[in-house]
PDB file of N, CA and C in Angstrom:
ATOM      1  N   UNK A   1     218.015  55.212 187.105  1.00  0.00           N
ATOM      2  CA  UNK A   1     217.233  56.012 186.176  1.00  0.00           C
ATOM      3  C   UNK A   1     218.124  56.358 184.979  1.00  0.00           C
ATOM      4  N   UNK A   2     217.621  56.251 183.922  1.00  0.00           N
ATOM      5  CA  UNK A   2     218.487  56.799 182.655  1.00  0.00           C
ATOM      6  C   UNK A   2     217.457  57.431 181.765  1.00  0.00           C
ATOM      7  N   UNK A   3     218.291  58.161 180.870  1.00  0.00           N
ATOM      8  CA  UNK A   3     218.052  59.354 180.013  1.00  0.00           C
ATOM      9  C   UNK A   3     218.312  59.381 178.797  1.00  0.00           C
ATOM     10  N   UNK A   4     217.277  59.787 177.964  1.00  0.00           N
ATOM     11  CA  UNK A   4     217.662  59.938 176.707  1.00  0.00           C
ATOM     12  C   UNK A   4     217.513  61.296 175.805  1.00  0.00           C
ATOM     13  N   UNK A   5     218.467  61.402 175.226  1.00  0.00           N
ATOM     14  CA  UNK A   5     218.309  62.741 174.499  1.00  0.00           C
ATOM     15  C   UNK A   5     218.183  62.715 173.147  1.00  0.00           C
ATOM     16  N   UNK A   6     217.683  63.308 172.691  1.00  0.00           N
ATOM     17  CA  UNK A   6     217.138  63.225 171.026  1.00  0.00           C
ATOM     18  C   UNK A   6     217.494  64.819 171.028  1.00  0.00           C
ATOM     19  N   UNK A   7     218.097  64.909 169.709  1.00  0.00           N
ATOM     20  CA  UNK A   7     218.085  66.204 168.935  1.00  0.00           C
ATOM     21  C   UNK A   7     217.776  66.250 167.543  1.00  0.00           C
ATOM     22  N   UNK A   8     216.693  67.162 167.232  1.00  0.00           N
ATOM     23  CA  UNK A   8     216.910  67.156 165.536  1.00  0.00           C
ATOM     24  C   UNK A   8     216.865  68.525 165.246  1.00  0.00           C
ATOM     25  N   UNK A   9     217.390  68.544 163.551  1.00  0.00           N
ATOM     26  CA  UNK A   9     218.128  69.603 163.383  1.00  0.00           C
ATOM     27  C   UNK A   9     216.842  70.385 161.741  1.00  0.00           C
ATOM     28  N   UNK A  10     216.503  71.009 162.260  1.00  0.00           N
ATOM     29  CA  UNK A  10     215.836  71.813 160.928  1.00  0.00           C
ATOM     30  C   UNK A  10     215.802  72.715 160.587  1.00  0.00           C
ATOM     31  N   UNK A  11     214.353  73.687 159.579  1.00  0.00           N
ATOM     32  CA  UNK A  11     215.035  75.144 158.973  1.00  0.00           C
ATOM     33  C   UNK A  11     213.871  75.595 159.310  1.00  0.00           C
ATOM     34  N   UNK A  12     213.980  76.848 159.251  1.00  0.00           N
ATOM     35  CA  UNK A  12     212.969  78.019 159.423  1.00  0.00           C
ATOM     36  C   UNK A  12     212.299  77.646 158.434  1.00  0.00           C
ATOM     37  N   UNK A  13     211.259  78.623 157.948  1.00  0.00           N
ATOM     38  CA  UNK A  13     210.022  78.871 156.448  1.00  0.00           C
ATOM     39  C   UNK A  13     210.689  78.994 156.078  1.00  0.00           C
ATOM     40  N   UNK A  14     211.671  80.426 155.828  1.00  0.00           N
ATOM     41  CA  UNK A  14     211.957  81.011 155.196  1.00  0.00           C
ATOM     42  C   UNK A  14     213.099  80.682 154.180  1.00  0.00           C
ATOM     43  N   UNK A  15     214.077  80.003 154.636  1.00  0.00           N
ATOM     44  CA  UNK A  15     215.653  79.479 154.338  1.00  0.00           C
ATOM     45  C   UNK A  15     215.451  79.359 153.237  1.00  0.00           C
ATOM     46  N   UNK A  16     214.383  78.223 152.779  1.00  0.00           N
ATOM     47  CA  UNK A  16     214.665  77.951 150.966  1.00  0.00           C
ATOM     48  C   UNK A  16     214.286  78.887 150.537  1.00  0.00           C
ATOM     49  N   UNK A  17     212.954  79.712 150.401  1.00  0.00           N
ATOM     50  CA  UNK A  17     213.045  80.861 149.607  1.00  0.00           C
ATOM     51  C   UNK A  17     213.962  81.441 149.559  1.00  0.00           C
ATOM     52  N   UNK A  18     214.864  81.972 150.779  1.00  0.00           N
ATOM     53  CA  UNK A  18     216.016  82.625 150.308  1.00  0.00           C
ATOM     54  C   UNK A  18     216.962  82.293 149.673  1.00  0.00           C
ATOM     55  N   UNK A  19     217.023  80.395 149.488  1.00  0.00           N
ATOM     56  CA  UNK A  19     218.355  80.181 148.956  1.00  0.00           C
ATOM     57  C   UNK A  19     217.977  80.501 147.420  1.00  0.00           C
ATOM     58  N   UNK A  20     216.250  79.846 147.136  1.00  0.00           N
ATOM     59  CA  UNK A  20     216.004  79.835 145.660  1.00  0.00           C
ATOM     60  C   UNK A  20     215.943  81.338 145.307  1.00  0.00           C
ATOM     61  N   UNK A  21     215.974  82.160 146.198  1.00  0.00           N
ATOM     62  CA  UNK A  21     215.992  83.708 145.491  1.00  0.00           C
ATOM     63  C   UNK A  21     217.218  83.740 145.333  1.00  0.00           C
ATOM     64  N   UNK A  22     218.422  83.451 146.049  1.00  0.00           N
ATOM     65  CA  UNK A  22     219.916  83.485 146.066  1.00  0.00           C
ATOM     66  C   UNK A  22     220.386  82.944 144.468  1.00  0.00           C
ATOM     67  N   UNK A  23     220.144  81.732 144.271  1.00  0.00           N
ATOM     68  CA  UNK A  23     220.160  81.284 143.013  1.00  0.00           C
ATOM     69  C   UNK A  23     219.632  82.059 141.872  1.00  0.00           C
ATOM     70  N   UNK A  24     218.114  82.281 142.197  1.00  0.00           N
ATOM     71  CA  UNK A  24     217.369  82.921 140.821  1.00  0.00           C
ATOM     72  C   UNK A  24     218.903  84.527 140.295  1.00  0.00           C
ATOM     73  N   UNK A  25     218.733  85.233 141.429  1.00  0.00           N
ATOM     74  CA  UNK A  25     219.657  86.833 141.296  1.00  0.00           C
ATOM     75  C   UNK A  25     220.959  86.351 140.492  1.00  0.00           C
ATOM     76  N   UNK A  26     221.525  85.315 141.505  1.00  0.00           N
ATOM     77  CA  UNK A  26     222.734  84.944 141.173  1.00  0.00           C
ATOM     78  C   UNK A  26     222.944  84.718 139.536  1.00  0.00           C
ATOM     79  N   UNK A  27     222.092  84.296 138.983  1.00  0.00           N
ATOM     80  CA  UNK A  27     221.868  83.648 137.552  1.00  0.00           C
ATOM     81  C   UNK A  27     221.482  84.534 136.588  1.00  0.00           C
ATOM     82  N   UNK A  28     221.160  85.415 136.885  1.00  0.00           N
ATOM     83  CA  UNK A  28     220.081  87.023 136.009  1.00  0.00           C
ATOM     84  C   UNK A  28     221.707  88.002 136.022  1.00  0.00           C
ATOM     85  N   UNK A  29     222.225  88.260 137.382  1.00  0.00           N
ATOM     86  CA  UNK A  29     223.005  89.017 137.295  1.00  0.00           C
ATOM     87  C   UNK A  29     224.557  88.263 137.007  1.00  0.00           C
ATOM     88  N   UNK A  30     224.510  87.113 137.071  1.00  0.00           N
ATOM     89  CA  UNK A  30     225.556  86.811 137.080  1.00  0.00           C
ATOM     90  C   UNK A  30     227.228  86.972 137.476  1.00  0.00           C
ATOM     91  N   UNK A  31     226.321  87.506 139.261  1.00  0.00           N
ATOM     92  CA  UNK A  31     227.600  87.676 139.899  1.00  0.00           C
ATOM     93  C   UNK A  31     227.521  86.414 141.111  1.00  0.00           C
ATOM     94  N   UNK A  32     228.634  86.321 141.780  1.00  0.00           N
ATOM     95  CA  UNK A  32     229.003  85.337 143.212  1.00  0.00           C
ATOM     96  C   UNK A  32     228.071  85.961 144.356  1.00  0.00           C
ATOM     97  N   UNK A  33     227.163  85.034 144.720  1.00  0.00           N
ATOM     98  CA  UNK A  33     226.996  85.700 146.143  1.00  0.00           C
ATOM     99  C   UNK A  33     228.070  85.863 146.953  1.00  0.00           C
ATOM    100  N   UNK A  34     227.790  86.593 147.860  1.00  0.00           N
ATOM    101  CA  UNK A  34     229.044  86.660 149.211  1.00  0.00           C
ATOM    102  C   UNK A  34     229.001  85.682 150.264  1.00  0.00           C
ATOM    103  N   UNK A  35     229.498  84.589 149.833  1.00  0.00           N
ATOM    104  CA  UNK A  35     229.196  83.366 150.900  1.00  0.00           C
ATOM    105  C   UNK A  35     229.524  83.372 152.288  1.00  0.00           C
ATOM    106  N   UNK A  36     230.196  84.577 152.754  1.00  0.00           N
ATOM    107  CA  UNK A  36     229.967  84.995 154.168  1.00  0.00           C
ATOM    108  C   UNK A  36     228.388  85.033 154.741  1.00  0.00           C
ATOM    109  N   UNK A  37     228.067  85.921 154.273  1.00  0.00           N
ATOM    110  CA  UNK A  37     226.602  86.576 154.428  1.00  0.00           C
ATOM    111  C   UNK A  37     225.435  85.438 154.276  1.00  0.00           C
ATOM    112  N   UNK A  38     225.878  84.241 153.223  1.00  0.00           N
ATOM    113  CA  UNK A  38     225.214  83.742 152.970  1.00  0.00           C
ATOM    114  C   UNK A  38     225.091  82.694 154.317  1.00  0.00           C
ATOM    115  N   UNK A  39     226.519  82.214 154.915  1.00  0.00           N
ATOM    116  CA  UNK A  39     226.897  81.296 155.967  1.00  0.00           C
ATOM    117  C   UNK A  39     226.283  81.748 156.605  1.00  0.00           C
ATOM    118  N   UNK A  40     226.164  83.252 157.195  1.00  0.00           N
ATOM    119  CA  UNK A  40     225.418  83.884 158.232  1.00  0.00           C
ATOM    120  C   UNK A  40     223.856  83.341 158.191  1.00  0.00           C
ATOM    121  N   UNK A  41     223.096  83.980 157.155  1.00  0.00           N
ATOM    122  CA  UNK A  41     221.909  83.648 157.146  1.00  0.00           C
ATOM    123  C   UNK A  41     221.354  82.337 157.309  1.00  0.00           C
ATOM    124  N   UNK A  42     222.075  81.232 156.522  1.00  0.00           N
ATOM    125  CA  UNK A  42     221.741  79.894 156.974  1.00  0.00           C
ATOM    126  C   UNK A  42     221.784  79.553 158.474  1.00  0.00           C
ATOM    127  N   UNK A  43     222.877  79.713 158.830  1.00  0.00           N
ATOM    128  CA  UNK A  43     222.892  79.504 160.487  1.00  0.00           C
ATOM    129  C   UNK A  43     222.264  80.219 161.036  1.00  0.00           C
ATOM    130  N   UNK A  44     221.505  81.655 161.082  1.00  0.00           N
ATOM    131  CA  UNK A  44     220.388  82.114 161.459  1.00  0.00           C
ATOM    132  C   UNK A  44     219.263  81.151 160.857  1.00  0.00           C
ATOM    133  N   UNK A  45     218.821  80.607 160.354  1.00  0.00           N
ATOM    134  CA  UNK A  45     217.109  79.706 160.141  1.00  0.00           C
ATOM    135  C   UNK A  45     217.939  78.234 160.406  1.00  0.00           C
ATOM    136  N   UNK A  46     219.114  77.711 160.760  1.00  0.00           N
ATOM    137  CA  UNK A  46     218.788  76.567 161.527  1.00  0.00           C
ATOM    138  C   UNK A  46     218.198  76.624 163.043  1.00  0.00           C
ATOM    139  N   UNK A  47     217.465  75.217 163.220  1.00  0.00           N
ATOM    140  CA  UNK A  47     216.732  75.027 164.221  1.00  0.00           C
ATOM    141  C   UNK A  47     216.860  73.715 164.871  1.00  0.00           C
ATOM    142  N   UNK A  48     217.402  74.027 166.136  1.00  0.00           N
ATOM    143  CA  UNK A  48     218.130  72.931 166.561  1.00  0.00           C
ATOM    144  C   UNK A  48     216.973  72.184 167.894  1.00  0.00           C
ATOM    145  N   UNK A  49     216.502  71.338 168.339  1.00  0.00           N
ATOM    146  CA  UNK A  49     215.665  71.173 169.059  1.00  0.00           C
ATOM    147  C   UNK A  49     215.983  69.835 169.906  1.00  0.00           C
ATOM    148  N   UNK A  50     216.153  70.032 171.492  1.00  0.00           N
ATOM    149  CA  UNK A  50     216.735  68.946 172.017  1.00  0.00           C
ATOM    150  C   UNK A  50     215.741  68.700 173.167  1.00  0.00           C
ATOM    151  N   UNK A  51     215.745  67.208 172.969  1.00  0.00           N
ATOM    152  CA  UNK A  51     214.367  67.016 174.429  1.00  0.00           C
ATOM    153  C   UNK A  51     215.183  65.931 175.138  1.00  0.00           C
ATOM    154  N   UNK A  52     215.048  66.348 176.384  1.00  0.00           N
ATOM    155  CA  UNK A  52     215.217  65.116 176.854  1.00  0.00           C
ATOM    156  C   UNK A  52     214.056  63.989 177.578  1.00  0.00           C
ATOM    157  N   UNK A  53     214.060  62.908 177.470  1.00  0.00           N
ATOM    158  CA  UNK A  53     213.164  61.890 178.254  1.00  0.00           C
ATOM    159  C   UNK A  53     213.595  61.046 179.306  1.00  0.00           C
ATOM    160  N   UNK A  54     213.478  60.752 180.218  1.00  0.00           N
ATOM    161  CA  UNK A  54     213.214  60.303 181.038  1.00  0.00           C
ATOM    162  C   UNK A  54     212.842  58.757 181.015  1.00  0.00           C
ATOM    163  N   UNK A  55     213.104  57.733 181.919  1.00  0.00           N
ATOM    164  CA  UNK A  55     212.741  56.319 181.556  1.00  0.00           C
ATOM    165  C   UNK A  55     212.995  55.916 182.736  1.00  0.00           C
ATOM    166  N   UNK A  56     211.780  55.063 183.216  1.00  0.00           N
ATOM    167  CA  UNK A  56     212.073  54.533 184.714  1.00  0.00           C
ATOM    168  C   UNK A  56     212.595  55.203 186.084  1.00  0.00           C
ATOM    169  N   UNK A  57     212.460  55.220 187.161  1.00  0.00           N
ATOM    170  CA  UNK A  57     212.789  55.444 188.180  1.00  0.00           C
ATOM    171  C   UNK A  57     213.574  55.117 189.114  1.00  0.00           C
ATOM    172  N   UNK A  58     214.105  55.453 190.430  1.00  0.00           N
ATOM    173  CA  UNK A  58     214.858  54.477 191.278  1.00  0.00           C
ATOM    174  C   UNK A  58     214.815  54.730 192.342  1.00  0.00           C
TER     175      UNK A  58
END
């Protein structure tokens, strides 16, 4: 019997709005985001999704 695993990797709703709000502020106020905070939030709305399948018997 063998196995296969598939993973794919995606984003929440939300992520781009926040990045394009990140950008829009960033540009008006013309300061650095805090790319800590920012690392944080991205890796909060990734979405990681792993299946495994199955193939044949024994």
């Amino acid at each position: 019997m063998s196995e296969t695993v598939t993973a794919s990797i995606g984003w929440r709703w939300w992520v781009r709005w926040y990045l394009r709000a990140l950008v829009c502020f960033a540009r008006v106020t013309g300061m650095e985001p805090d790319w800590q905070r920012v690392e944080l939030w991205i890796r909060r709305g990734l979405v990681m999704r792993v299946e495994r399948q199955r193939r044949g018997s024994r």
